[in-house]
N, C-alpha and C. Protein backbone atom coordinates (compact mmCIF):
# COMPACT_ATOMS: atom_id res chain seq x y z
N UNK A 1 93.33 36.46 140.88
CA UNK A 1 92.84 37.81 140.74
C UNK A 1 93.24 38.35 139.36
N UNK A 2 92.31 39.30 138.52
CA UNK A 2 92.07 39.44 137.18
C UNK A 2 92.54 41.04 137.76
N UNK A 3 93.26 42.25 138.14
CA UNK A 3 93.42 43.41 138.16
C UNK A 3 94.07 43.95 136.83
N UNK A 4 93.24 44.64 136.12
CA UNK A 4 93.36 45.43 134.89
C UNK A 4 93.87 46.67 135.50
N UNK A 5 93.87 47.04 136.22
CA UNK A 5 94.92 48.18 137.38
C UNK A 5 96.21 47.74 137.30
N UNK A 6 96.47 46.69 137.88
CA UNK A 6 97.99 46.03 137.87
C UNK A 6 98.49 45.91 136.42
N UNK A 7 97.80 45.52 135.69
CA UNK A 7 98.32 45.03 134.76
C UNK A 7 97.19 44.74 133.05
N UNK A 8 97.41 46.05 132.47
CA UNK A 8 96.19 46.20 131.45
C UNK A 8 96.49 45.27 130.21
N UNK A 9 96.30 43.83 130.35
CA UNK A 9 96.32 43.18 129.12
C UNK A 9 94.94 42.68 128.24
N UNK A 10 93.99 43.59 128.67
CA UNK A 10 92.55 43.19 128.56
C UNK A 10 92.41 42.97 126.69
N UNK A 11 91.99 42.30 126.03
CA UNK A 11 91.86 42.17 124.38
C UNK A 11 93.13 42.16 123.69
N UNK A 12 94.40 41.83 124.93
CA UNK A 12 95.92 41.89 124.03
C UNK A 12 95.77 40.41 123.26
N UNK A 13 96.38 40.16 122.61
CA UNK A 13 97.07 38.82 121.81
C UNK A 13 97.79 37.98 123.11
N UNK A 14 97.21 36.61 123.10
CA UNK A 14 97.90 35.70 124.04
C UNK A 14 98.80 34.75 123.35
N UNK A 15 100.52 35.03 122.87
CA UNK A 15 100.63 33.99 122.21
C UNK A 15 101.14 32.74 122.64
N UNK A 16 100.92 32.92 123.98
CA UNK A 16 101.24 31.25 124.77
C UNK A 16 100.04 30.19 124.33
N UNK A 17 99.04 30.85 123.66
CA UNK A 17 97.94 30.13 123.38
C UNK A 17 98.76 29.29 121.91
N UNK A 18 99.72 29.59 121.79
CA UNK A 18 100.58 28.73 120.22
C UNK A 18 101.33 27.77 120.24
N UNK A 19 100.43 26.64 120.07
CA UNK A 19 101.22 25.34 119.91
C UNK A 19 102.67 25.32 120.59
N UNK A 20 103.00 24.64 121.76
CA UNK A 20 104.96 25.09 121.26
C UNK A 20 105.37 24.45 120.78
N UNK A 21 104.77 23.09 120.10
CA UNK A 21 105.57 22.40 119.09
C UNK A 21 105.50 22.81 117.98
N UNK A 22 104.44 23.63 117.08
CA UNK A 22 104.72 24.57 116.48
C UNK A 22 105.97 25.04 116.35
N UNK A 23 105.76 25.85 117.02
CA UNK A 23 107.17 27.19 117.76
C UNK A 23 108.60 26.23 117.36
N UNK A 24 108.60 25.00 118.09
CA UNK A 24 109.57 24.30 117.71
C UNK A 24 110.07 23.93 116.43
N UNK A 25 108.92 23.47 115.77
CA UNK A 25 109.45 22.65 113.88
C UNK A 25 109.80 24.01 113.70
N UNK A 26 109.26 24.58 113.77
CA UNK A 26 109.63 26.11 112.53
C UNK A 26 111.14 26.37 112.68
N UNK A 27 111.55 26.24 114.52
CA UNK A 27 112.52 26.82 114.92
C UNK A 27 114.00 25.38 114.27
N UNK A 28 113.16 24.62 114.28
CA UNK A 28 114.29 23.23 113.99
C UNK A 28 114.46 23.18 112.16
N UNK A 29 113.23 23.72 111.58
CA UNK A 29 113.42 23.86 110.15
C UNK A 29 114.40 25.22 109.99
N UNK A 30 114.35 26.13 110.20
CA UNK A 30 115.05 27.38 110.35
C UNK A 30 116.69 27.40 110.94
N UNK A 31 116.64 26.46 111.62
CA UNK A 31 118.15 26.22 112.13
C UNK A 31 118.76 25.36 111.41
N UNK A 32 117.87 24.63 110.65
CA UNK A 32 119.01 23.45 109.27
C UNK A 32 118.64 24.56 108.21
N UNK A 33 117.66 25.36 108.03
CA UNK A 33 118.19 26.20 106.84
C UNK A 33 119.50 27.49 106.86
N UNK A 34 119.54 27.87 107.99
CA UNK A 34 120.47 28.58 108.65
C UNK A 34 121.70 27.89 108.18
N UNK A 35 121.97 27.27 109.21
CA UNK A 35 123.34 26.16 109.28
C UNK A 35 123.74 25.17 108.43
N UNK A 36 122.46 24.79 107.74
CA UNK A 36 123.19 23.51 106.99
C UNK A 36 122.75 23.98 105.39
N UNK A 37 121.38 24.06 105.02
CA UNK A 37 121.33 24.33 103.47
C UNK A 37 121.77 25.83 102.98
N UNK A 38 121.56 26.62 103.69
CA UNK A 38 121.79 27.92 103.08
C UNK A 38 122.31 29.08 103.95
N UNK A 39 123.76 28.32 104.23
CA UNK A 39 124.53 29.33 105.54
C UNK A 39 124.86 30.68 104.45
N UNK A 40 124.90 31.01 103.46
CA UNK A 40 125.40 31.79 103.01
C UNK A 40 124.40 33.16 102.74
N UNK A 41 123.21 32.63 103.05
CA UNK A 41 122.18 33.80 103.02
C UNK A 41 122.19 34.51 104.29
N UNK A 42 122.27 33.92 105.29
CA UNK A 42 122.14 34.34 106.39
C UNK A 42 120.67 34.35 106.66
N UNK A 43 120.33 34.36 108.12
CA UNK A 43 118.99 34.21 109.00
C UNK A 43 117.86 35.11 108.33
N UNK A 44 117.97 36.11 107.45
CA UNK A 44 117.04 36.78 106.60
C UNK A 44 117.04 36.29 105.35
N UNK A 45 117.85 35.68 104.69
CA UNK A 45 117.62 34.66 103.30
C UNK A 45 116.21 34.35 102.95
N UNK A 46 115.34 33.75 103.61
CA UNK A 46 114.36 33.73 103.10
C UNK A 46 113.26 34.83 102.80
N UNK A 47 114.14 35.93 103.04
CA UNK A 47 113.06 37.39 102.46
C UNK A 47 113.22 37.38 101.32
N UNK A 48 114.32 36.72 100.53
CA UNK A 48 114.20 37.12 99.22
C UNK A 48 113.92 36.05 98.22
N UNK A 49 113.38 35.32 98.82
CA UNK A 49 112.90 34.09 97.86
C UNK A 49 111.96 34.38 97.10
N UNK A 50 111.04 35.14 97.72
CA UNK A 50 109.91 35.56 97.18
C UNK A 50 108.36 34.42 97.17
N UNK A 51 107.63 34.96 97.40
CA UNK A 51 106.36 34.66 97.83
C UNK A 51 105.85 32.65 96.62
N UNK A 52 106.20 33.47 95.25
CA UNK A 52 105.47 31.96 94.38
C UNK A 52 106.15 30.89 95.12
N UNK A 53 107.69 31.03 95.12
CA UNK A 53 108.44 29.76 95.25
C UNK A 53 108.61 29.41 96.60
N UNK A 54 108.02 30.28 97.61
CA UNK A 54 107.55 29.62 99.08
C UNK A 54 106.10 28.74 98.89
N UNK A 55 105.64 29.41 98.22
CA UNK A 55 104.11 28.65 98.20
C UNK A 55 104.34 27.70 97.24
N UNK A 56 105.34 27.18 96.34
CA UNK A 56 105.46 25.89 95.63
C UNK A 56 106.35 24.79 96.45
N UNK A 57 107.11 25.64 97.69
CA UNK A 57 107.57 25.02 98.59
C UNK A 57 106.68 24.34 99.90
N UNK A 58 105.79 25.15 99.55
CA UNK A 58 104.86 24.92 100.85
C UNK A 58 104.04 23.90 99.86
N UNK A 59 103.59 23.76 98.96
CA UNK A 59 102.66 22.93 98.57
C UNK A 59 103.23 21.81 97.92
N UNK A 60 104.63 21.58 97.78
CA UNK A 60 105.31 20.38 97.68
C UNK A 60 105.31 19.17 99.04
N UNK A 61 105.66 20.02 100.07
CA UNK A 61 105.48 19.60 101.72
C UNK A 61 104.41 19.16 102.22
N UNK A 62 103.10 20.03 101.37
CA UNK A 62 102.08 19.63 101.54
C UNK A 62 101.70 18.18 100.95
N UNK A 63 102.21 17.87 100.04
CA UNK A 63 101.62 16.83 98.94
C UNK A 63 101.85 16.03 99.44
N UNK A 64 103.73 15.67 100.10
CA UNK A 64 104.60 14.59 100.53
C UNK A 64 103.48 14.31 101.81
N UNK A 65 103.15 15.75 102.46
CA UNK A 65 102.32 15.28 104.07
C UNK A 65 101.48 14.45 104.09
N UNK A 66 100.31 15.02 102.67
CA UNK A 66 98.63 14.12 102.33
C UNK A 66 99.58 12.62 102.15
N UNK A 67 100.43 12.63 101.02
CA UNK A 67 100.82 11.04 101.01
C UNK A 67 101.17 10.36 101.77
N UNK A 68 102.13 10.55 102.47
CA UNK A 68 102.21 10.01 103.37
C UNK A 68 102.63 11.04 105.14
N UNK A 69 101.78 10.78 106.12
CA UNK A 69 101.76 12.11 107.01
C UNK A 69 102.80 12.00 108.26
N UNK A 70 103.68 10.89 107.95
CA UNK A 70 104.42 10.65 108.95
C UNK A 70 105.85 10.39 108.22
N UNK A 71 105.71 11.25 107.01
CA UNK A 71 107.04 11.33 106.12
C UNK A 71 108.29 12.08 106.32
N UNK A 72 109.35 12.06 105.99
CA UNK A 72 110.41 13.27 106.63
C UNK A 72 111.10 13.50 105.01
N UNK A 73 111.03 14.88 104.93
CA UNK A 73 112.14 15.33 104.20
C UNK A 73 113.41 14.59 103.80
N UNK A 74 113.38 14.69 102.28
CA UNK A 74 114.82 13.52 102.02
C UNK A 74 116.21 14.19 102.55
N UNK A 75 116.03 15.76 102.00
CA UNK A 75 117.40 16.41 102.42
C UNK A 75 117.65 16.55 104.20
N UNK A 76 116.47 17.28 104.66
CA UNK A 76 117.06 17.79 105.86
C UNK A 76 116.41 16.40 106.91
N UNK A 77 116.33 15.56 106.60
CA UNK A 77 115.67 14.53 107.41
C UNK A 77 114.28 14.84 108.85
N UNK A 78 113.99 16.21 108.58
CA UNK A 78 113.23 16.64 109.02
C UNK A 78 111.19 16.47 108.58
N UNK A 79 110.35 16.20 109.52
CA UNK A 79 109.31 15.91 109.17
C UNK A 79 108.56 17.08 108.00
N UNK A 80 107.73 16.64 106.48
CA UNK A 80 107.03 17.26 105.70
C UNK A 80 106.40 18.42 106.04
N UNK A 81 105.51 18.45 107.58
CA UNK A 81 105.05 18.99 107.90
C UNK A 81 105.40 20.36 108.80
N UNK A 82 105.96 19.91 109.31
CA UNK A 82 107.52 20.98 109.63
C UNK A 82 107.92 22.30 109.01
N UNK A 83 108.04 21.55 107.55
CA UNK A 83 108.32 22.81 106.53
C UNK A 83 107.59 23.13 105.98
N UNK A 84 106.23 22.52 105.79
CA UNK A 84 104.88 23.21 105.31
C UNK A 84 104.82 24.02 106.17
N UNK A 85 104.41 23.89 107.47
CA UNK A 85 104.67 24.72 108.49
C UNK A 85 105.42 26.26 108.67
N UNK A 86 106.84 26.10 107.93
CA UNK A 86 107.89 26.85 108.31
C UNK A 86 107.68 27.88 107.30
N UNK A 87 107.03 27.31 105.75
CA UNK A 87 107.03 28.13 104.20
C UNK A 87 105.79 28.73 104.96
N UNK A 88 104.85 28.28 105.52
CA UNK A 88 103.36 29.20 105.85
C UNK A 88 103.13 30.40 106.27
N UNK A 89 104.65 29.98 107.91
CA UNK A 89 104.94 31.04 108.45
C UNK A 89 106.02 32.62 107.73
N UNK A 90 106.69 32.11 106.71
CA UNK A 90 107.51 32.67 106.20
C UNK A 90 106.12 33.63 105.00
N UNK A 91 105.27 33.05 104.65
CA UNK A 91 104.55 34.04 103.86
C UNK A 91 103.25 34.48 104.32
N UNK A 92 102.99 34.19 105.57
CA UNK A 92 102.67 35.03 106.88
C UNK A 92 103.11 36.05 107.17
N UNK A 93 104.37 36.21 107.32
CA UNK A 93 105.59 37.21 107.95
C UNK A 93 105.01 38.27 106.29
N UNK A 94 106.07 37.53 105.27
CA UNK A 94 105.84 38.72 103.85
C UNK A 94 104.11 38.97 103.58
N UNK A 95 103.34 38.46 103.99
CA UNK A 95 102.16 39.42 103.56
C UNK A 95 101.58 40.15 104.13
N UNK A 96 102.14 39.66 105.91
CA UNK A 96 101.73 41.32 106.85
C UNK A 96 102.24 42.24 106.38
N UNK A 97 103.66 41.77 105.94
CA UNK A 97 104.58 43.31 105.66
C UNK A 97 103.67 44.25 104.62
N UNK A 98 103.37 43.34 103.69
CA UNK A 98 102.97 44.17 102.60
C UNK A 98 101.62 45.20 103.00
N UNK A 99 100.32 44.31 103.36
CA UNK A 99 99.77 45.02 104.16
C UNK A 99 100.00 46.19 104.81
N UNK A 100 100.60 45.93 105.67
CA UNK A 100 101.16 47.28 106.53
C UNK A 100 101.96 48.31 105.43
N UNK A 101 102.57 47.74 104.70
CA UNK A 101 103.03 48.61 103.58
C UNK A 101 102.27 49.28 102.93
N UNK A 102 101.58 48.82 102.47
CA UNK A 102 100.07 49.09 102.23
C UNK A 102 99.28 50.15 102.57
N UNK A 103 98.84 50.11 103.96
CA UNK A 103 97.87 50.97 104.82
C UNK A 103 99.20 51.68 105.14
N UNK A 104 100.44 52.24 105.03
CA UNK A 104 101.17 53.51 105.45
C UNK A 104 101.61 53.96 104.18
N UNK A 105 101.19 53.47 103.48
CA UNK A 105 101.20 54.27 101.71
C UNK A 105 100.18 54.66 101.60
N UNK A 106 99.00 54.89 102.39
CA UNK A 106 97.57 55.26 102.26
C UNK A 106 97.76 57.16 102.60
């Protein structure tokens, strides 16, 4: 039973519809950047990297992926794709912000 009475999620966002292995690399790239490469930034560190050098990060990951697609990262022994993955989502996150920054500066 579909009751929009009980429960009005009619045109919401479903995000169980998202990969969970997805969900996972990001979460397994994010926990060696956390803990192992860059404990000293702390879990928001990558806000301040800034946008070029995510996207030269992301398109380094990318290159290693096309070459070879079953490659892993030399440092974090973690798969290429993973952290293409993880830089995508990270300038995902900074360009909604801006956006929204954006349209409430309007």
């Amino acid at each position: 039973m579909n009751n929009q009475k009980a429960k009005a999620d009619a045109g919401k966002v479903r995000p169980t519809l998202v990969p969970t292995a997805a969900i996972w690399a990001i979460a397994k790239v994010r926990q060696y950047g956390v803990e192992i490469k860059y404990p000293e930034t702390g879990i928001d560190g990558w806000k301040t990297i800034g946008k070029e050098r995510l996207r030269d990060a992301m398109c380094r990951h990318m290159l290693k992926y096309i070459e070879e697609p079953e490659g892993f990262d030399d440092e974090s022994g973690l798969p290429h794709l993973w952290h293409l993955l993880t830089n995508a989502a990270f300038l995902c996150e900074l360009e909604d912000a801006e956006r929204e920054q954006k349209a409430n500066d309007r």
